[in-house]
Protein backbone atom coordinates (compact mmCIF):
# COMPACT_ATOMS: atom_id res chain seq x y z
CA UNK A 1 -28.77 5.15 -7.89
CA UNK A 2 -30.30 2.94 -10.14
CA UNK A 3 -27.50 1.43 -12.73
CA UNK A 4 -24.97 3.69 -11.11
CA UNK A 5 -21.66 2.20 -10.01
CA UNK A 6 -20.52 3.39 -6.67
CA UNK A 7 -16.56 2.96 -6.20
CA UNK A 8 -14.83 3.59 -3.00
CA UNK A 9 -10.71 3.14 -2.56
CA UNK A 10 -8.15 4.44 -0.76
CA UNK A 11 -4.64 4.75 -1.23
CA UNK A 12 -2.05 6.30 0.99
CA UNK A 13 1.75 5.99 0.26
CA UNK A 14 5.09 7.32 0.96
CA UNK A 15 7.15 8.14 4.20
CA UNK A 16 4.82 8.31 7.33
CA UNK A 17 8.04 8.79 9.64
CA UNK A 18 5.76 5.93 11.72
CA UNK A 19 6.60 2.34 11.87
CA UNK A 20 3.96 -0.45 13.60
CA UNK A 21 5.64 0.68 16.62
CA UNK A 22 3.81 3.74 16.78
CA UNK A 23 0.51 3.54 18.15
CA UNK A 24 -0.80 6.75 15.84
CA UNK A 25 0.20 4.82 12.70
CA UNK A 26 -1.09 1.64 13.93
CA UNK A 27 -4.45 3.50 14.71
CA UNK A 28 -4.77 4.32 10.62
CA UNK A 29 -3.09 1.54 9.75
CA UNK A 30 -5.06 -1.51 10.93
CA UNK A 31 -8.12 0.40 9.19
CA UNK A 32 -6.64 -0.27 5.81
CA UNK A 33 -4.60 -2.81 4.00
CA UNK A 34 -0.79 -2.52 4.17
CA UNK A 35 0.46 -4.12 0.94
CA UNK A 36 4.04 -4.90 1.82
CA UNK A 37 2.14 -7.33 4.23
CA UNK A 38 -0.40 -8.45 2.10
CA UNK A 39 2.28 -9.18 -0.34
CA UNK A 40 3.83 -11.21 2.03
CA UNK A 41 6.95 -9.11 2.86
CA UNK A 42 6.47 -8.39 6.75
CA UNK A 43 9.36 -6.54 7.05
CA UNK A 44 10.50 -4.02 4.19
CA UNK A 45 13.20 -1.57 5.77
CA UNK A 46 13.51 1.72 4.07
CA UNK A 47 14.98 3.99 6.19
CA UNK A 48 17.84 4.95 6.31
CA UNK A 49 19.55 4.60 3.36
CA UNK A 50 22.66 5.48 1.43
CA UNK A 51 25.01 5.51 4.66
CA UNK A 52 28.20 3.15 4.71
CA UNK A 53 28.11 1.96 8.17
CA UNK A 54 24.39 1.82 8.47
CA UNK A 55 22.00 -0.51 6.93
CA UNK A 56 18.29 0.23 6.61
CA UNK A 57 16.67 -0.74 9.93
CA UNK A 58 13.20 0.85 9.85
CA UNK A 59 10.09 0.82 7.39
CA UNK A 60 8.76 4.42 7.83
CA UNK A 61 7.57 4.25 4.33
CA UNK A 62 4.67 2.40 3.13
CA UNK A 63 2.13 1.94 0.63
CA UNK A 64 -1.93 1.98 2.79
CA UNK A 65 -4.80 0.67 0.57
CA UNK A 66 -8.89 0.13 1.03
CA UNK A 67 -11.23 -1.07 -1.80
CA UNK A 68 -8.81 -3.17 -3.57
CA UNK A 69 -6.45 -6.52 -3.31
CA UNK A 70 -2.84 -6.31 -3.27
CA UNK A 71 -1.00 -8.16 -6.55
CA UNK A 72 2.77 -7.21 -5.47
CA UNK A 73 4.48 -4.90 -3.83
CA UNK A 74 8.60 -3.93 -3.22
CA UNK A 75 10.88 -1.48 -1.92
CA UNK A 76 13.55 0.00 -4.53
CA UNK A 77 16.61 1.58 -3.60
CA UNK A 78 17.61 4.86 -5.18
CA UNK A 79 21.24 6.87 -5.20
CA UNK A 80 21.29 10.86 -3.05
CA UNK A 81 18.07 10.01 -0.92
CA UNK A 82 18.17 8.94 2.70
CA UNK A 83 14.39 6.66 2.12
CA UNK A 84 14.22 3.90 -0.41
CA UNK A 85 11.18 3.98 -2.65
CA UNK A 86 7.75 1.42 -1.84
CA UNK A 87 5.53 0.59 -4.48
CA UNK A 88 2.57 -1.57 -5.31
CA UNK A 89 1.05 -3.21 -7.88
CA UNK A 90 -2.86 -3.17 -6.32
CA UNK A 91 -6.19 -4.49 -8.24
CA UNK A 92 -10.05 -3.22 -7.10
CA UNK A 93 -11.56 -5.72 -5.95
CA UNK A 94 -12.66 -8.79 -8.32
CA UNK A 95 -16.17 -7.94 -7.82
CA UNK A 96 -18.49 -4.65 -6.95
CA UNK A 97 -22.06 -3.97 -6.38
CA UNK A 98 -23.68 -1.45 -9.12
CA UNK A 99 -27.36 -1.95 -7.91
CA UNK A 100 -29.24 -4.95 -6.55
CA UNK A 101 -28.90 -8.06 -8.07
CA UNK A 102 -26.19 -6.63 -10.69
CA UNK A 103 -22.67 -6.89 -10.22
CA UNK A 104 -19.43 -5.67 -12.16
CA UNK A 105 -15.89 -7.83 -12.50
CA UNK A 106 -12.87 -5.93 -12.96
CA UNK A 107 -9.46 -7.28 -13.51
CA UNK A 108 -7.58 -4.79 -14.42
CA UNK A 109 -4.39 -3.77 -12.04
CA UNK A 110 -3.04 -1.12 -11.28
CA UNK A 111 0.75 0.04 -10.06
CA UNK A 112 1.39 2.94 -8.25
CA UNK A 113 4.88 4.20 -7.25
């Protein structure tokens, strides 16, 4: 592996049907970075939406990273679909081994929806 650069990140998004209530989710969950949090938005309902009389309560959907820091992140609202859209804006980490004794700086972010 000498001068070879070894990256490793995960990304899981979109509707889970699981909130932190469920012990499942929380099981994958608290592995990995959940960038609605990391962004600072604890609570980012998204389900349901659409209705009159009912106002989103629950945040089935989210956005699960590893490997990388979170820049941003948001919940958008779109017409004729019961779950509101998450995205985030998510950057590898600032700096990554490539062999011993050399490292590599990225800066470069990048947004997934």
């Amino acid at each position: 592996m000498n001068g070879s650069l070894s990256i490793c990140y995960w990304f899981w998004r979109g509707d889970f049907n699981a909130s932190w209530g469920h012990s499942g989710f929380r099981g994958v969950a608290e592995t990995m970075t959940d960038a609605h949090r990391a962004a600072g938005e604890v609570w980012a309902p998204t389900w349901p939406q659409g209705r009159r009389l009912i106002r989103p309560f629950s945040q089935l959907d989210h956005v699960l990273a590893r490997g990388v820091s979170v820049v941003d992140a948001g919940v958008v609202h779109l017409p004729n679909t019961d779950h509101a859209v998450v995205w985030a804006r998510l950057s590898p980490d600032r700096t990554e081994v490539r062999s011993p004794g050399t490292r590599v700086t990225r800066d470069r972010g990048v947004s997934f929806a």
